[in-house]
C-alpha atoms as a PDB file:
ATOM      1  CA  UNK A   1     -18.516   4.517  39.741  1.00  0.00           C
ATOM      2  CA  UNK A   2     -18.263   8.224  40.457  1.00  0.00           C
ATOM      3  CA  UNK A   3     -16.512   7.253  43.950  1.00  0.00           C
ATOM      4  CA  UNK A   4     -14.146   5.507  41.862  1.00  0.00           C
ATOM      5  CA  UNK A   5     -13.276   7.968  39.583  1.00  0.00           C
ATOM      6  CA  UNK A   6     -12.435  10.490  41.934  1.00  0.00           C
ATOM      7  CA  UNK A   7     -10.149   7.549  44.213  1.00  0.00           C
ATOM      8  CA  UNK A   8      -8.429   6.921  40.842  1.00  0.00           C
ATOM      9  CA  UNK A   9      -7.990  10.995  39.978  1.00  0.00           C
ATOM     10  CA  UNK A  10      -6.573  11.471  43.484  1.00  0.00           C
ATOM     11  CA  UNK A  11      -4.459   8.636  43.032  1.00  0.00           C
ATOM     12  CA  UNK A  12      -3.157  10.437  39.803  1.00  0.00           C
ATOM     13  CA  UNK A  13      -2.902  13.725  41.227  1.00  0.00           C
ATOM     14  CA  UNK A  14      -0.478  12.609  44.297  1.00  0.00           C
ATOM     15  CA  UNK A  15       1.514  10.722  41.640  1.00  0.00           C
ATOM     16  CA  UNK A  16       1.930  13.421  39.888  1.00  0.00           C
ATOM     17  CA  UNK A  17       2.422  15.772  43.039  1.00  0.00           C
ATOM     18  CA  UNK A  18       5.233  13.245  44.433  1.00  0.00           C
ATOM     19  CA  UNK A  19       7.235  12.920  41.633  1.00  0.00           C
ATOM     20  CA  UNK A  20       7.164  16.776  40.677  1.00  0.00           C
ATOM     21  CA  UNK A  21      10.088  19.053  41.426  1.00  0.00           C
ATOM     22  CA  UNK A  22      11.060  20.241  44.744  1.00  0.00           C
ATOM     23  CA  UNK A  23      11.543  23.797  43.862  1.00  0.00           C
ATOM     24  CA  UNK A  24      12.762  24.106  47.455  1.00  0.00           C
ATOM     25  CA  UNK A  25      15.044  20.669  48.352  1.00  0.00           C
ATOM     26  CA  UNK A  26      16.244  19.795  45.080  1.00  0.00           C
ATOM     27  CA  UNK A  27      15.523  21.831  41.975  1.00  0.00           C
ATOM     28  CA  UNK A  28      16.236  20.344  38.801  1.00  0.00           C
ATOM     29  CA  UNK A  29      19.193  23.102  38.237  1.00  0.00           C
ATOM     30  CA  UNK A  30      20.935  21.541  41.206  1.00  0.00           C
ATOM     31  CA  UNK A  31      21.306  18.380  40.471  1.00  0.00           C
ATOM     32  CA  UNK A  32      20.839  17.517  36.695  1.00  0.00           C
ATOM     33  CA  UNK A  33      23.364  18.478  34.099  1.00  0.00           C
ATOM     34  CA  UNK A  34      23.490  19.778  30.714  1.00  0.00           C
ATOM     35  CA  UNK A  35      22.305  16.224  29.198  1.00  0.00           C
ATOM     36  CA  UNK A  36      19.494  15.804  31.347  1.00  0.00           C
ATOM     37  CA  UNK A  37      20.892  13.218  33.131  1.00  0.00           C
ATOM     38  CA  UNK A  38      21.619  13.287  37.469  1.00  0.00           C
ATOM     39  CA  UNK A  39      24.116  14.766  38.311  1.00  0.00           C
ATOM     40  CA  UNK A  40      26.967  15.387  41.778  1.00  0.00           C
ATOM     41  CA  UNK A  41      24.869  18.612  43.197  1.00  0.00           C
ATOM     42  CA  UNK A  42      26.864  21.740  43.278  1.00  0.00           C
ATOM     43  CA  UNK A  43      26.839  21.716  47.121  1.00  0.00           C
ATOM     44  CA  UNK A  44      28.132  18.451  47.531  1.00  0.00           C
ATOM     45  CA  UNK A  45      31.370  19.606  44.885  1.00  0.00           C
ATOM     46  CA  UNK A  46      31.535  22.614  47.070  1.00  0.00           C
ATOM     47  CA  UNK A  47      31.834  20.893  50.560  1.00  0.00           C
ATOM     48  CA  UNK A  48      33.672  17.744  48.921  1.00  0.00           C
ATOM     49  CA  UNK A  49      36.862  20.943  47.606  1.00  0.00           C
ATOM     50  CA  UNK A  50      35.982  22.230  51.238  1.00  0.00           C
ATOM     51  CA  UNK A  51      35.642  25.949  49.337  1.00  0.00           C
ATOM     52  CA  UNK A  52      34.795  29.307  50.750  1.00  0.00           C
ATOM     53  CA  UNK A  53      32.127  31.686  50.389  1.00  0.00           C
ATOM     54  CA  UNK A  54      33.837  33.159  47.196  1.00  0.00           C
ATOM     55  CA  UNK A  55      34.994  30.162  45.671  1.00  0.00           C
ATOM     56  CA  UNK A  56      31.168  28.640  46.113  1.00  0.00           C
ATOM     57  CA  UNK A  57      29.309  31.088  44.993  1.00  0.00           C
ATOM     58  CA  UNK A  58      31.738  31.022  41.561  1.00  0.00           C
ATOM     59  CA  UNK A  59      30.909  27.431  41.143  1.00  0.00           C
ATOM     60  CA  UNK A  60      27.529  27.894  41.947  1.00  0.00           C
ATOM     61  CA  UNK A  61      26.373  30.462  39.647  1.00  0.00           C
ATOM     62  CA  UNK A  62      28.885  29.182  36.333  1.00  0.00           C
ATOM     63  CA  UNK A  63      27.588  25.982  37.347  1.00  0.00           C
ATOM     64  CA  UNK A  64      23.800  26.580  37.103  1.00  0.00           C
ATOM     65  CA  UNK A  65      23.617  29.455  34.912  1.00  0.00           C
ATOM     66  CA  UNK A  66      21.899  27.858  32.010  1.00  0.00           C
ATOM     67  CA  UNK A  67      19.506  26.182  33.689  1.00  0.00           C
ATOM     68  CA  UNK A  68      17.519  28.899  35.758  1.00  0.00           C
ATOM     69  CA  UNK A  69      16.843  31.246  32.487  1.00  0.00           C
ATOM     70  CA  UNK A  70      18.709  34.339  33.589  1.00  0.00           C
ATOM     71  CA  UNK A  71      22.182  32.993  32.575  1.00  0.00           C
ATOM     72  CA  UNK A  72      23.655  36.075  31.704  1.00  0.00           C
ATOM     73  CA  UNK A  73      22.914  37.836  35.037  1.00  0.00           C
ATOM     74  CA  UNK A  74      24.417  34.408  37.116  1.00  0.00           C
ATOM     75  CA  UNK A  75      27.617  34.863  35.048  1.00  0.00           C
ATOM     76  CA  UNK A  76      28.014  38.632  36.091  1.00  0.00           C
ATOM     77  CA  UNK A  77      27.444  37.380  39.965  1.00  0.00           C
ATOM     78  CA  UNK A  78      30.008  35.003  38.874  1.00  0.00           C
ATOM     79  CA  UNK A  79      32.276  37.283  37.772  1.00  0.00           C
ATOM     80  CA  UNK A  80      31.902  39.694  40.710  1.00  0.00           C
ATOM     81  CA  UNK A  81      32.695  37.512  43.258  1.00  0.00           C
ATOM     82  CA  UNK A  82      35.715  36.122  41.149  1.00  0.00           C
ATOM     83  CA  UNK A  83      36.720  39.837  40.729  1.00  0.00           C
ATOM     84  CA  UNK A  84      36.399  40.175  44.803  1.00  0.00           C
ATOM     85  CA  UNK A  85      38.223  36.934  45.110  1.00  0.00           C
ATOM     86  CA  UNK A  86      41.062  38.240  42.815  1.00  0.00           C
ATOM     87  CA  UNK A  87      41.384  41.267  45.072  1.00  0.00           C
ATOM     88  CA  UNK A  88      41.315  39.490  48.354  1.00  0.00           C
ATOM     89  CA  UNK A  89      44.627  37.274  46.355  1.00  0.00           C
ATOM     90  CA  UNK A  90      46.494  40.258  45.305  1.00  0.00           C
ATOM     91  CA  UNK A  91      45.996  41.486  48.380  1.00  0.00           C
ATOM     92  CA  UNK A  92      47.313  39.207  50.224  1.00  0.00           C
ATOM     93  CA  UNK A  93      50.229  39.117  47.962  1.00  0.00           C
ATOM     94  CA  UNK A  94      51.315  42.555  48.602  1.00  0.00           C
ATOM     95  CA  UNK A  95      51.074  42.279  52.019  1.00  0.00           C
ATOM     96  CA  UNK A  96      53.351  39.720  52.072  1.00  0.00           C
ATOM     97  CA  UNK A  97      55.421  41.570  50.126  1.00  0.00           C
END
Protein backbone atom coordinates (compact mmCIF):
# COMPACT_ATOMS: atom_id res chain seq x y z
CA UNK A 1 0.00 0.00 0.00
CA UNK A 2 2.69 2.47 1.01
CA UNK A 3 4.70 1.36 -2.30
CA UNK A 4 1.69 2.36 -4.02
CA UNK A 5 1.17 5.53 -2.73
CA UNK A 6 4.40 6.83 -3.38
CA UNK A 7 4.23 5.14 -7.41
CA UNK A 8 0.92 7.08 -7.60
CA UNK A 9 2.52 10.56 -5.91
CA UNK A 10 5.43 10.28 -8.36
CA UNK A 11 3.14 9.69 -11.03
CA UNK A 12 1.41 13.04 -9.95
CA UNK A 13 4.42 14.92 -9.42
CA UNK A 14 5.92 14.27 -13.15
CA UNK A 15 2.42 15.19 -14.38
CA UNK A 16 2.52 18.05 -12.86
CA UNK A 17 6.35 18.70 -13.64
CA UNK A 18 5.63 17.97 -17.54
CA UNK A 19 2.92 20.05 -18.08
CA UNK A 20 4.39 23.12 -16.03
CA UNK A 21 5.92 26.11 -17.77
CA UNK A 22 9.14 26.14 -19.49
CA UNK A 23 10.43 29.29 -18.04
CA UNK A 24 13.33 28.74 -20.44
CA UNK A 25 11.76 27.27 -24.07
CA UNK A 26 8.46 28.69 -23.99
CA UNK A 27 7.24 30.98 -21.24
CA UNK A 28 3.73 31.65 -21.06
CA UNK A 29 4.47 35.54 -22.06
CA UNK A 30 5.72 34.23 -25.38
CA UNK A 31 3.25 32.52 -26.66
CA UNK A 32 -0.22 33.19 -25.01
CA UNK A 33 -2.10 36.39 -25.53
CA UNK A 34 -4.08 38.77 -23.65
CA UNK A 35 -7.20 36.20 -23.50
CA UNK A 36 -5.34 33.40 -22.34
CA UNK A 37 -5.59 31.65 -25.29
CA UNK A 38 -2.15 30.34 -27.71
CA UNK A 39 -0.96 32.48 -29.47
CA UNK A 40 1.81 33.15 -33.00
CA UNK A 41 5.10 33.62 -30.60
CA UNK A 42 6.70 36.95 -30.96
CA UNK A 43 9.78 35.34 -32.60
CA UNK A 44 8.05 33.62 -35.16
CA UNK A 45 6.15 37.39 -36.15
CA UNK A 46 9.63 38.71 -35.99
CA UNK A 47 11.40 36.24 -38.43
CA UNK A 48 8.01 35.76 -40.50
CA UNK A 49 8.38 40.40 -41.19
CA UNK A 50 12.16 39.30 -41.51
CA UNK A 51 12.83 42.51 -38.90
CA UNK A 52 16.03 43.80 -37.45
CA UNK A 53 17.47 44.09 -34.17
CA UNK A 54 15.53 47.42 -33.57
CA UNK A 55 12.41 46.61 -35.07
CA UNK A 56 12.40 43.14 -32.81
CA UNK A 57 13.16 44.25 -29.83
CA UNK A 58 10.04 47.02 -30.33
CA UNK A 59 7.74 44.18 -30.96
CA UNK A 60 9.11 42.22 -28.40
CA UNK A 61 8.90 44.30 -25.43
CA UNK A 62 5.15 46.21 -26.55
CA UNK A 63 4.29 42.79 -27.25
CA UNK A 64 4.95 41.12 -23.85
CA UNK A 65 4.88 43.94 -21.59
CA UNK A 66 1.85 43.01 -19.61
CA UNK A 67 2.55 39.76 -19.10
CA UNK A 68 6.06 39.67 -17.27
CA UNK A 69 4.88 42.28 -14.36
CA UNK A 70 7.30 45.08 -15.07
CA UNK A 71 5.24 46.56 -17.98
CA UNK A 72 6.13 49.94 -17.52
CA UNK A 73 9.93 49.39 -17.64
CA UNK A 74 9.41 46.99 -21.14
CA UNK A 75 7.58 50.01 -22.64
CA UNK A 76 10.55 52.47 -21.87
CA UNK A 77 13.01 49.67 -23.59
CA UNK A 78 10.42 49.92 -26.15
CA UNK A 79 10.54 53.29 -26.57
CA UNK A 80 14.35 53.57 -26.54
CA UNK A 81 15.03 51.45 -29.17
CA UNK A 82 12.12 53.08 -31.26
CA UNK A 83 13.80 56.45 -30.37
CA UNK A 84 17.32 54.83 -31.72
CA UNK A 85 15.44 53.48 -34.65
CA UNK A 86 13.97 56.98 -35.41
CA UNK A 87 17.49 58.38 -35.40
CA UNK A 88 19.11 55.74 -37.48
CA UNK A 89 15.78 56.91 -40.20
CA UNK A 90 16.41 60.53 -40.02
CA UNK A 91 19.66 59.84 -40.44
CA UNK A 92 19.65 58.24 -43.23
CA UNK A 93 17.38 60.80 -44.64
CA UNK A 94 19.74 63.58 -44.38
CA UNK A 95 22.36 61.85 -45.76
CA UNK A 96 20.62 61.34 -48.67
CA UNK A 97 19.84 64.64 -48.74
Amino acid sequence: MILTSLKAAGLRRFKEDSMAEDLVNRPNHYNINWKGEQAIETYTYIRSWKMDYPESNIIKYVTRHPYKGQSLKDLKKAQWYLNKLIEEVEKAADDKN
